[in-house]
N, C-alpha and C. Protein backbone atom coordinates (compact mmCIF):
# COMPACT_ATOMS: atom_id res chain seq x y z
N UNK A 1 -13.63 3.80 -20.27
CA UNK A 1 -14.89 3.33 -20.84
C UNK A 1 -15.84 4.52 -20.96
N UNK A 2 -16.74 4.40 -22.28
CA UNK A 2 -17.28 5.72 -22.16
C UNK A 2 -18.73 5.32 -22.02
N UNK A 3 -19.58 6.61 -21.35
CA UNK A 3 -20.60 5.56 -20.58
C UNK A 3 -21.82 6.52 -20.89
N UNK A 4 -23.06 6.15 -20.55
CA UNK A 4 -24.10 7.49 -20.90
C UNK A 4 -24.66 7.53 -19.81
N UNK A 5 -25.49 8.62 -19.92
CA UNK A 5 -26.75 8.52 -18.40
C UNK A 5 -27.63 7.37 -17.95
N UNK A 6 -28.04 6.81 -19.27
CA UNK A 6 -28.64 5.58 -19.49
C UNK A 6 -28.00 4.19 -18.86
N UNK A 7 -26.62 4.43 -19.30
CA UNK A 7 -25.74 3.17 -18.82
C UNK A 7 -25.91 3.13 -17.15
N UNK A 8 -25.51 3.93 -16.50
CA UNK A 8 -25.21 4.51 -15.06
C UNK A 8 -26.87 4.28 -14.71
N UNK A 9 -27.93 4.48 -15.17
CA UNK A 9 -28.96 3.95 -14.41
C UNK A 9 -29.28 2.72 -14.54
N UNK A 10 -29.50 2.03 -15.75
CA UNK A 10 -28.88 0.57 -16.30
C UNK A 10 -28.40 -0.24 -15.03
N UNK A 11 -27.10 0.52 -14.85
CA UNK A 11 -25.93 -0.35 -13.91
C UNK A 11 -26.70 -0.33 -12.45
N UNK A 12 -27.35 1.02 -12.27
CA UNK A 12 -27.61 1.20 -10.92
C UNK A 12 -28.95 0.38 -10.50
N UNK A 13 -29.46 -0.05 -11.49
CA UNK A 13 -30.44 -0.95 -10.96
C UNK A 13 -30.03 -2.68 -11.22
N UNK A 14 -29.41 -2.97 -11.51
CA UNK A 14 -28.49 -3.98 -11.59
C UNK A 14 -27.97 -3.92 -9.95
N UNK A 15 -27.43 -2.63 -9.49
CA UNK A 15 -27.02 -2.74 -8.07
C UNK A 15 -28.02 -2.71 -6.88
N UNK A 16 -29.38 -1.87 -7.07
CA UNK A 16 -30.29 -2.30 -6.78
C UNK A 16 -31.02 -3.39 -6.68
N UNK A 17 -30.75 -4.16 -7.52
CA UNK A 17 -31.56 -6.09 -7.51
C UNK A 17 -30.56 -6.61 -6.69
N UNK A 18 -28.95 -6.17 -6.86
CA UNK A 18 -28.23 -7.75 -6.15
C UNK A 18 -28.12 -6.80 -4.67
N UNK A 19 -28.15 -5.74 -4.49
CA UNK A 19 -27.78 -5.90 -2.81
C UNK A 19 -28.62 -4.67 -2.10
N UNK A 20 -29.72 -4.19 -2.83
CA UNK A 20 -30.45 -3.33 -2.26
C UNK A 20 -30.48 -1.79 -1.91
N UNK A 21 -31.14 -1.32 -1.59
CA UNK A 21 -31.05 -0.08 -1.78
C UNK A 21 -30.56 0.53 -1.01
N UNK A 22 -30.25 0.11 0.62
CA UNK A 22 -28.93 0.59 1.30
C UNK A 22 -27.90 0.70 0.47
N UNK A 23 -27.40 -0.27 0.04
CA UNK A 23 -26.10 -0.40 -0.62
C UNK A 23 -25.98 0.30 -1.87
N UNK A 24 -26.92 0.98 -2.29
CA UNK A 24 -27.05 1.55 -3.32
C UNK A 24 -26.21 3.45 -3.34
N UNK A 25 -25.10 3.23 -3.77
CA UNK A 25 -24.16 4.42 -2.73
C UNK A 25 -23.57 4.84 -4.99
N UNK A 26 -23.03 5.77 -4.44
CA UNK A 26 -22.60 6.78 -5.53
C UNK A 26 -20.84 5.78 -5.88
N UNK A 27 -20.85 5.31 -4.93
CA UNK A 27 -19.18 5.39 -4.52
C UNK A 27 -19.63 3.73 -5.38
N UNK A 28 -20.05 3.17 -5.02
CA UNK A 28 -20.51 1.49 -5.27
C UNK A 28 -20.78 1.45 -7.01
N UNK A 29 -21.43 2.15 -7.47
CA UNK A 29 -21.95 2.55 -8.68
C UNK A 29 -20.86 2.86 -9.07
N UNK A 30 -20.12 3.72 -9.20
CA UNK A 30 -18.71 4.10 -9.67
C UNK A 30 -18.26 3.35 -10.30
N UNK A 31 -17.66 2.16 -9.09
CA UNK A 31 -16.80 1.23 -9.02
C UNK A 31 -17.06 0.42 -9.50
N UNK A 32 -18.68 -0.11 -9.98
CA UNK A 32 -18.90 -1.02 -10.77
C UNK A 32 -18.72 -0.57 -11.87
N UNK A 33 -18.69 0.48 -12.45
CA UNK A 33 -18.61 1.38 -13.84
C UNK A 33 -17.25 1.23 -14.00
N UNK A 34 -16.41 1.21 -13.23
CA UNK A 34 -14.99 1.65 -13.46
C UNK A 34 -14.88 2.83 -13.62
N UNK A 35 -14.75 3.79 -13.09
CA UNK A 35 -14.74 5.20 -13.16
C UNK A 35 -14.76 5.73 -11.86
N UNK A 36 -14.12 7.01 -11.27
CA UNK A 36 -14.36 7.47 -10.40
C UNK A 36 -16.16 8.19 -9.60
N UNK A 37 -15.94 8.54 -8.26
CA UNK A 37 -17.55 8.71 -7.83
C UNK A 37 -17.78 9.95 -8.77
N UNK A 38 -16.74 11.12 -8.64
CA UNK A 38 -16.76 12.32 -9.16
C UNK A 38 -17.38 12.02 -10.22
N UNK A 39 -16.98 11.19 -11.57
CA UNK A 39 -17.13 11.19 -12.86
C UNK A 39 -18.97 11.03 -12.95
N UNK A 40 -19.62 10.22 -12.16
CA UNK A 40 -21.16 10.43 -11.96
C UNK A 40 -21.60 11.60 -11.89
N UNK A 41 -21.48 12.66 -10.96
CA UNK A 41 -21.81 13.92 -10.92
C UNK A 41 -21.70 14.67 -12.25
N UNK A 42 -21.47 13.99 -13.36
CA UNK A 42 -21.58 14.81 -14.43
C UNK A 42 -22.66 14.27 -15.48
N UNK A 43 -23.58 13.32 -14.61
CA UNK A 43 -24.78 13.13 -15.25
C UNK A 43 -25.98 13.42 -14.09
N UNK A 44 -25.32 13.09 -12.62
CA UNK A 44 -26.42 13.48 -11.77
C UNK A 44 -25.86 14.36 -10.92
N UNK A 45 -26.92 15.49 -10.32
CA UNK A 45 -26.13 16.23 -9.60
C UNK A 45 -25.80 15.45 -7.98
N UNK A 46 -26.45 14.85 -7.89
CA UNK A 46 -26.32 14.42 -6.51
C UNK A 46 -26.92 12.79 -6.46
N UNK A 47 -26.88 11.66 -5.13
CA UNK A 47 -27.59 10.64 -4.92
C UNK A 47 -29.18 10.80 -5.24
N UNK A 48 -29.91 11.94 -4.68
CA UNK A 48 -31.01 11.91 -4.61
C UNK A 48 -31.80 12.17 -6.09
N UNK A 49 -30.86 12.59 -7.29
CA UNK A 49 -31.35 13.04 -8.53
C UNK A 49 -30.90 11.66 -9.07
N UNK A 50 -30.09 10.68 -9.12
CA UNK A 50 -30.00 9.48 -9.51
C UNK A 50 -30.91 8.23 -9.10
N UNK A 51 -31.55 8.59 -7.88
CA UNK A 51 -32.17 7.65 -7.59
C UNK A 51 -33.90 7.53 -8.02
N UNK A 52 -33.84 9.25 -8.71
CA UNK A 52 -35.29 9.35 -9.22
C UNK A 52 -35.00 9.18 -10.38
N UNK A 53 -33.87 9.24 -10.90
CA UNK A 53 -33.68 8.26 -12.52
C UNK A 53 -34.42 6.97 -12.24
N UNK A 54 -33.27 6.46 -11.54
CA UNK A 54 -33.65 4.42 -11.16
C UNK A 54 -35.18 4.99 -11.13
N UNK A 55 -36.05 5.23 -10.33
CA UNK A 55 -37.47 5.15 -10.10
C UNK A 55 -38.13 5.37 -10.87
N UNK A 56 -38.04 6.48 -12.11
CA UNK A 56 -38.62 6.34 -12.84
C UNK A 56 -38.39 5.64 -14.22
N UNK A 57 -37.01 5.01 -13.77
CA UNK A 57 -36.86 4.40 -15.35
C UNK A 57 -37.69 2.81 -14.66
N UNK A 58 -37.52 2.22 -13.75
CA UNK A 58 -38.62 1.64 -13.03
C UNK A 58 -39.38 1.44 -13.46
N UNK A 59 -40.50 2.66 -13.14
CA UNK A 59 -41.82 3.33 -13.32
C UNK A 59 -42.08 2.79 -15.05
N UNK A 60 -40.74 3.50 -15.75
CA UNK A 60 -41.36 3.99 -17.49
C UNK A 60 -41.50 2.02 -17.88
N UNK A 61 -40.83 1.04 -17.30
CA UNK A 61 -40.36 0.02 -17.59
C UNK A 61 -41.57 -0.95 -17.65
N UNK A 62 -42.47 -0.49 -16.57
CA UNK A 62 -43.42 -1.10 -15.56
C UNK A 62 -44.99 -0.54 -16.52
N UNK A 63 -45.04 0.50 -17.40
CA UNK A 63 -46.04 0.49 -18.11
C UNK A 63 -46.32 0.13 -19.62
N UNK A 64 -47.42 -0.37 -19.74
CA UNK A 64 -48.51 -1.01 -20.47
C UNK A 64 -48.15 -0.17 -21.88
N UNK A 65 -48.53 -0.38 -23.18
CA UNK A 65 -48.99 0.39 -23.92
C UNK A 65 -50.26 0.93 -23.65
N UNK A 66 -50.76 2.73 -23.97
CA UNK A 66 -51.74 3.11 -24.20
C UNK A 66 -53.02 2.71 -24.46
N UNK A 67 -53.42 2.80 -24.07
CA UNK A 67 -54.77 2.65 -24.90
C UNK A 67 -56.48 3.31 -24.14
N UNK A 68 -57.46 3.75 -24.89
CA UNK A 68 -57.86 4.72 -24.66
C UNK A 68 -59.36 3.35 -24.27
N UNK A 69 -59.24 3.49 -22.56
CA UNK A 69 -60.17 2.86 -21.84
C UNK A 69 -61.18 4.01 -20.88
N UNK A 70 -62.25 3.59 -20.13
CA UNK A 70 -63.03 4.02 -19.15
C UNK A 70 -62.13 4.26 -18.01
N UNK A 71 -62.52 5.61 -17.44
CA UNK A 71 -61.54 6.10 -16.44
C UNK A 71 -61.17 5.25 -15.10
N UNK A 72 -62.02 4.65 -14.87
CA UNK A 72 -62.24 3.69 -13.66
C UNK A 72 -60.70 2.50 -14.05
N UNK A 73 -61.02 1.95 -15.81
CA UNK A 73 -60.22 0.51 -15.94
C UNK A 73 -58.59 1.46 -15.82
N UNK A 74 -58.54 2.48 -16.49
CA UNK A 74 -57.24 3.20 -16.26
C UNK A 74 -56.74 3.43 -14.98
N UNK A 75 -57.36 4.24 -14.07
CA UNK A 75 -57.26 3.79 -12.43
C UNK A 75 -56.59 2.47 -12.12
N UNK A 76 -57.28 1.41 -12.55
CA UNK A 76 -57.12 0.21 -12.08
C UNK A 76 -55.60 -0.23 -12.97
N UNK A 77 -56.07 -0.03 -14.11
CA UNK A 77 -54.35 -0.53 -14.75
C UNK A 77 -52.88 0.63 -14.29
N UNK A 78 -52.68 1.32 -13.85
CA UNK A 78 -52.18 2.67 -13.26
C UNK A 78 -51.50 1.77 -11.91
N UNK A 79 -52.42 1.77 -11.46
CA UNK A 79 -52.37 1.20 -10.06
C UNK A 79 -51.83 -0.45 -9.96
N UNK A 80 -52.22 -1.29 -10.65
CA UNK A 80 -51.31 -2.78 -11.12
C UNK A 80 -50.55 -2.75 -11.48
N UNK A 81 -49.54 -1.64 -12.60
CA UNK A 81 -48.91 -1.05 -13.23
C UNK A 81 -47.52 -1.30 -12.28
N UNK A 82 -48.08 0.22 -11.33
CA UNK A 82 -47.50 0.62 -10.19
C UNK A 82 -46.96 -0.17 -9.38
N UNK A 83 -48.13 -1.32 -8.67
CA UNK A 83 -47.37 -2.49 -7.69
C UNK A 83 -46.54 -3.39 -8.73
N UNK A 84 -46.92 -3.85 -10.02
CA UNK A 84 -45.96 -4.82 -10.82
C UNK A 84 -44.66 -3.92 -11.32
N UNK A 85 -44.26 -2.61 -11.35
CA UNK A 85 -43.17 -2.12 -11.52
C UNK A 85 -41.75 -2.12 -10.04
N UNK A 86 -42.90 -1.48 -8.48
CA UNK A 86 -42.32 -2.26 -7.44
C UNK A 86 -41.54 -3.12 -7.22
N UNK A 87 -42.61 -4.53 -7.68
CA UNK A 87 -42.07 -6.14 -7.10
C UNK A 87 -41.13 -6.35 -8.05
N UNK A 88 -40.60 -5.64 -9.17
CA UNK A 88 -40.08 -5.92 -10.03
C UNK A 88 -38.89 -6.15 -9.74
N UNK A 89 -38.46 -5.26 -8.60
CA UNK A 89 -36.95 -5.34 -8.48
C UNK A 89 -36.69 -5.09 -6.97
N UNK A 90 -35.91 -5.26 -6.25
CA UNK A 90 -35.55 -5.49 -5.09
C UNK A 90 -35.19 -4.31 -4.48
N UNK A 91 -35.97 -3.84 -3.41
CA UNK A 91 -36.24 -2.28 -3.17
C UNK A 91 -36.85 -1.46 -3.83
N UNK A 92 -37.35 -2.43 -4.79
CA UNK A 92 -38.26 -1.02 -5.51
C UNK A 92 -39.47 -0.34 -4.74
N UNK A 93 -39.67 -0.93 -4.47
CA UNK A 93 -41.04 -0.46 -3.61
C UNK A 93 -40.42 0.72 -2.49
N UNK A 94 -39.71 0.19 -1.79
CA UNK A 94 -38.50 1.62 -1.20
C UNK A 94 -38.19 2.88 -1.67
N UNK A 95 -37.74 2.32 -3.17
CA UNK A 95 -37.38 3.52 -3.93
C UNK A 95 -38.14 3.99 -3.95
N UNK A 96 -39.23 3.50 -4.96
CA UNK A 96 -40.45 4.59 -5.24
C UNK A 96 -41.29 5.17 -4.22
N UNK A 97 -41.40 4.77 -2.81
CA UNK A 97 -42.05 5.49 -1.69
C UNK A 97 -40.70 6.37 -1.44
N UNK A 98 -39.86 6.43 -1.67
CA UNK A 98 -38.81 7.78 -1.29
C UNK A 98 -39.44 8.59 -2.05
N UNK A 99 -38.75 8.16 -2.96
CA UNK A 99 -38.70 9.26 -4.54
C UNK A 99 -40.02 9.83 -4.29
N UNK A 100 -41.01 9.31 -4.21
CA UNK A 100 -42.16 9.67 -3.87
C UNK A 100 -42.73 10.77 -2.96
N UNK A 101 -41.93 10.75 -1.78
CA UNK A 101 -42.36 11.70 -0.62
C UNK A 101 -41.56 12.67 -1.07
N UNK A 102 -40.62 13.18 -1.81
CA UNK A 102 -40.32 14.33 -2.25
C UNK A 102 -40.92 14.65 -3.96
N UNK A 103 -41.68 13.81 -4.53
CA UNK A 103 -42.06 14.30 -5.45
C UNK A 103 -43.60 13.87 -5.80
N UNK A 104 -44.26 13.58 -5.24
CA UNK A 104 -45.55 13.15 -5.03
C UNK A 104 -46.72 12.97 -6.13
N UNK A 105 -46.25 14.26 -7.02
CA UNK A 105 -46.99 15.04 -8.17
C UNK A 105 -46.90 13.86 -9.37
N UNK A 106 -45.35 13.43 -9.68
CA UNK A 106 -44.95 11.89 -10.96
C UNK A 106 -45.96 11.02 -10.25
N UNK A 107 -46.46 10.29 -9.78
CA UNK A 107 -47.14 9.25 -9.32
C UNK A 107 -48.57 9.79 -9.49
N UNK A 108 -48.97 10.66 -8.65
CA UNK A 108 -50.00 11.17 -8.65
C UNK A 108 -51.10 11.55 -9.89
N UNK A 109 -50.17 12.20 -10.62
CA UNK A 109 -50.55 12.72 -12.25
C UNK A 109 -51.08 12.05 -12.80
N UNK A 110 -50.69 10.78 -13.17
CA UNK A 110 -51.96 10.20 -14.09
C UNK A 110 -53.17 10.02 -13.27
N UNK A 111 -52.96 9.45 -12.87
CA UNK A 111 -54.24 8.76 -11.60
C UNK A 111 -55.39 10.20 -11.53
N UNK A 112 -54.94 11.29 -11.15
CA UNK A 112 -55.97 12.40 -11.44
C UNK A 112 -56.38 12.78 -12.67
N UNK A 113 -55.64 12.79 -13.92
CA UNK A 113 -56.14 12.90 -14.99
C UNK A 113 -57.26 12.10 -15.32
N UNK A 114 -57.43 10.58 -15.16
CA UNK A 114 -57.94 9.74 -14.88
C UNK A 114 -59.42 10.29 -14.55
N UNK A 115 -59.21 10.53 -13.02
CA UNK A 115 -60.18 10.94 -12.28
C UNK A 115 -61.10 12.16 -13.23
N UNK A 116 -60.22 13.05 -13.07
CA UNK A 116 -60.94 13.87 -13.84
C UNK A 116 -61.74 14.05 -15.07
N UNK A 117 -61.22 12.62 -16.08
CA UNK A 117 -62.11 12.48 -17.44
C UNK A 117 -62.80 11.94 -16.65
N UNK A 118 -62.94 11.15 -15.40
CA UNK A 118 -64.20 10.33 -15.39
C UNK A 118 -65.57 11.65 -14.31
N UNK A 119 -64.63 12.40 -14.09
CA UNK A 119 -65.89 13.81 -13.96
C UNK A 119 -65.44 14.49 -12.37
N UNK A 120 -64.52 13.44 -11.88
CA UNK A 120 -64.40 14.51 -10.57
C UNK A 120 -63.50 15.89 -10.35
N UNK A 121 -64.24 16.71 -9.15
CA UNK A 121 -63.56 17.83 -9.13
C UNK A 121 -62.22 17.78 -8.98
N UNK A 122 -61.60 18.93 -8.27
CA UNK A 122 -59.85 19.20 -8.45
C UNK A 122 -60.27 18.57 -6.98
N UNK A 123 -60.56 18.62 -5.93
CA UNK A 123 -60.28 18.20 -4.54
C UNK A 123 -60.53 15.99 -4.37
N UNK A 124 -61.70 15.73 -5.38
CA UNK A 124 -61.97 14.43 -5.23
C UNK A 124 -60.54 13.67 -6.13
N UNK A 125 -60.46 14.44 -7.12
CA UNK A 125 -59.05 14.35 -8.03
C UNK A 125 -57.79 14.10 -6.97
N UNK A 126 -57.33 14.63 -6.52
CA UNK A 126 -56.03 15.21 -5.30
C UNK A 126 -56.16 13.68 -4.72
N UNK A 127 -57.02 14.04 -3.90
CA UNK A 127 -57.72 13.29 -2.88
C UNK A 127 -57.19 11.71 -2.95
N UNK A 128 -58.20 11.31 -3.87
CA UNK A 128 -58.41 9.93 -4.50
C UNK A 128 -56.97 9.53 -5.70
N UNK A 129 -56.44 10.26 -6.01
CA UNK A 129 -54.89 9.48 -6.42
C UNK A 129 -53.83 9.80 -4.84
N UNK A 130 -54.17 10.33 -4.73
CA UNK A 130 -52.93 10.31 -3.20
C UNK A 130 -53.50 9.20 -2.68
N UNK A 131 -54.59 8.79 -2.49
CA UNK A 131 -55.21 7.60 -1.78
C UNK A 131 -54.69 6.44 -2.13
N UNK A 132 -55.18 6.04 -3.70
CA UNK A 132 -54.86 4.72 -4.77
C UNK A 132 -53.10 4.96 -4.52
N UNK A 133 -52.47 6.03 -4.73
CA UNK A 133 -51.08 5.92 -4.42
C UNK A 133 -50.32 5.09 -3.53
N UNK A 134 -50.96 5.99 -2.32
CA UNK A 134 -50.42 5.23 -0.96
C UNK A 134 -51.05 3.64 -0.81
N UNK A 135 -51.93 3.31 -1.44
CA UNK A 135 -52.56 1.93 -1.08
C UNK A 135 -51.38 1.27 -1.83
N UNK A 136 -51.27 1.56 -3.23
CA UNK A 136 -50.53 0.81 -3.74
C UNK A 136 -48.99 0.46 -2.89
N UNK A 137 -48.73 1.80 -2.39
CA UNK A 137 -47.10 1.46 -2.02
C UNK A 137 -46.94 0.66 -0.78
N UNK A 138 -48.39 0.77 -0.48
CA UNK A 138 -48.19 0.27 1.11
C UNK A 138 -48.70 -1.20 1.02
N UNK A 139 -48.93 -1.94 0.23
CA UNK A 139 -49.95 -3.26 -0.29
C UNK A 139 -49.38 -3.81 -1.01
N UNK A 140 -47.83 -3.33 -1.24
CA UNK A 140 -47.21 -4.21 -2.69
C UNK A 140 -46.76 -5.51 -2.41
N UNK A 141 -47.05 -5.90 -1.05
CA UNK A 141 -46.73 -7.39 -0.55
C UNK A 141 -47.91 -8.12 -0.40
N UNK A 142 -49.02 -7.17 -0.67
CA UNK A 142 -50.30 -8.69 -0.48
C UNK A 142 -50.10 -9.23 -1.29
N UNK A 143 -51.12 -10.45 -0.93
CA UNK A 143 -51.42 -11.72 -1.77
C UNK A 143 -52.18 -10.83 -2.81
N UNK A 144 -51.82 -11.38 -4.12
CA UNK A 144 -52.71 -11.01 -5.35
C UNK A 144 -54.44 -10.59 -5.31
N UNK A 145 -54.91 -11.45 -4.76
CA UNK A 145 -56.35 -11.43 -4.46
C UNK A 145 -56.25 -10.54 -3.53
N UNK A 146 -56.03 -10.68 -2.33
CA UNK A 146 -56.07 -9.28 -1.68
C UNK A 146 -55.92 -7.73 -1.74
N UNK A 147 -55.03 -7.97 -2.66
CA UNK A 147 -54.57 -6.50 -4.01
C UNK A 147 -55.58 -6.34 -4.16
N UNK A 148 -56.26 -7.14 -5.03
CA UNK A 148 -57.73 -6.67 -5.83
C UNK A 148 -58.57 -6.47 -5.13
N UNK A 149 -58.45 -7.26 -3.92
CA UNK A 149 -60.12 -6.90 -3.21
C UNK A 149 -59.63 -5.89 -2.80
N UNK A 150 -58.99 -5.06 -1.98
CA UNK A 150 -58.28 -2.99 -1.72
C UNK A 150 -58.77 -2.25 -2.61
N UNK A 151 -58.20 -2.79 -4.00
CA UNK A 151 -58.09 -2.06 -5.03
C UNK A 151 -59.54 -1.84 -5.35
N UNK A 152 -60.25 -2.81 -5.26
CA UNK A 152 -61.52 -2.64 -6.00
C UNK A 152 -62.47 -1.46 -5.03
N UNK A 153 -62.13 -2.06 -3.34
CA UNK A 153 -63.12 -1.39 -3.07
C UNK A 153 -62.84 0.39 -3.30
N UNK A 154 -61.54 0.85 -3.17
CA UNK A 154 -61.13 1.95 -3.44
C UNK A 154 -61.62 2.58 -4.95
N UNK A 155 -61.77 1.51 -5.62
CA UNK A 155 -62.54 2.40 -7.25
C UNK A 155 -63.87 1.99 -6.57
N UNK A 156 -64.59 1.05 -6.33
CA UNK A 156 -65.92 1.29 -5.81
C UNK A 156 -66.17 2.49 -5.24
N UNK A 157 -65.86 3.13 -4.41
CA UNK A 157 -65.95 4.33 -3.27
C UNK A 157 -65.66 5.40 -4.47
N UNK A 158 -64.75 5.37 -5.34
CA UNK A 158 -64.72 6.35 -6.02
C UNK A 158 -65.76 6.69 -7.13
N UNK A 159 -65.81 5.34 -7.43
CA UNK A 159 -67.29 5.30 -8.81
C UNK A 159 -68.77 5.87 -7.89
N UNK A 160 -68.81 5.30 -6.60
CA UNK A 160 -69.76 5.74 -6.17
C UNK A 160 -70.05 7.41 -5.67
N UNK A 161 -68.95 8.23 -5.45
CA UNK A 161 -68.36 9.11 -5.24
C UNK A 161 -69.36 9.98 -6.49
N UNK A 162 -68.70 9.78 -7.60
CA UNK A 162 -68.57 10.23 -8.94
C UNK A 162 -70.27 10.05 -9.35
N UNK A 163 -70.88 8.97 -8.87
CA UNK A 163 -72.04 9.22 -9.46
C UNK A 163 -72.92 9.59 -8.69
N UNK A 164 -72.83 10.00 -7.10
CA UNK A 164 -73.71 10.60 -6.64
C UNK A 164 -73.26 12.11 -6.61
N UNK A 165 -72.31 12.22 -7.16
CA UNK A 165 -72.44 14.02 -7.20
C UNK A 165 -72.42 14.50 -8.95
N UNK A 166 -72.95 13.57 -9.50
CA UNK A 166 -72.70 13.99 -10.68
C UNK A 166 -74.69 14.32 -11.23
C-alpha cells in the first residue's frame, strides 16, 4: 500500500482517539498501516517528530478562518481555539502539553503577535502568552463558564496592563 506523510498522521490520530496516547507507539501505527515500523522512519525521523505532526495537524484542524479583529478578541479566539482543538480528541490535551514543553515558541507565537499589535513590550509579550498558554492547557477540563471566567480575567489583567503603561 502506498501511503503519504499525511496518511500516517491521519492514521495516527485515529490511534490516538481509540486508545490514547500511551498506546500511541511507532510499532502500533505500522501495523495499522500494514507496513513495517522501519518503513515510518522515512517520513519521521523518530516518535517524537511524529507526534508534533499529530499536534500540530491537531492544532492546524482546531483553527478558525482569519480574520482581522482587536488584539484582545484574537487572544481570546487563539486561546478557545486552543482548548476546542485539545478536547477534540483523546489525549490531545497530553499531546499538545508535550509537544509543547519542547517547543514552546508554535503555541506561543501567535498569542504574542497578538500582544504586540495591541502595544505590549517584548517582556509583557513573552510573559502573557506563556501565561494564556499554560492556562489553557491546564483548564481544558473546566466547565465552559469557568473557561471564560480564567480566560477573561487573564485578558482583563492584560488590557489593564496595556493601558496603564501605554
Amino acid at each position: 500500500m502506498g501511503y503519504h506523510r499525511s496518511d500516517v498522521v491521519e492514521r495516527a490520530i485515529g490511534v490516538l482517539d481509540e486508545t490514547g496516547l500511551e498506546a500511541l507507539s511507532m510499532r502500533r501505527l505500522a501495523a495499522d498501516l500494514g507496513v513495517q515500523a522501519g518503513a515510518l522512519y522515512h517520513h519521521f525521523d523518530n516518535k517524537a517528530a511524529l507526534l508534533a505532526a499529530v499536534a500540530d495537524e491537531i492544532l492546524r484542524r482546531g483553527r478558525r478562518p482569519a480574520e482581522i479583529v482587536a488584539w484582545d478578541a484574537e487572544l481570546h479566539l487563539l486561546c478557545v481555539e486552543l482548548r476546542d482543538a485539545m478536547r477534540r480528541h483523546r489525549d490531545g490535551a497530553a499531546l499538545i502539553a508535550q509537544v509543547h514543553r519542547s517547543d514552546a515558541e508554535a503555541l506561543e507565537r501567535p498569542l504574542r503577535s497578538a500582544l504586540e499589535r495591541g502595544g505590549a513590550d517584548d517582556r509583557l509579550a513573552r510573559v502573557g502568552a506563556r501565561s494564556l498558554v499554560r492556562f489553557v492547557l491546564s483548564h481544558e477540563d473546566d466547565d465552559a463558564d469557568d473557561f471564560a471566567l480564567g480566560l477573561g480575567l487573564l485578558l482583563d489583567g492584560l488590557r489593564q496592563r496595556l493601558t496603564t503603561s501605554a
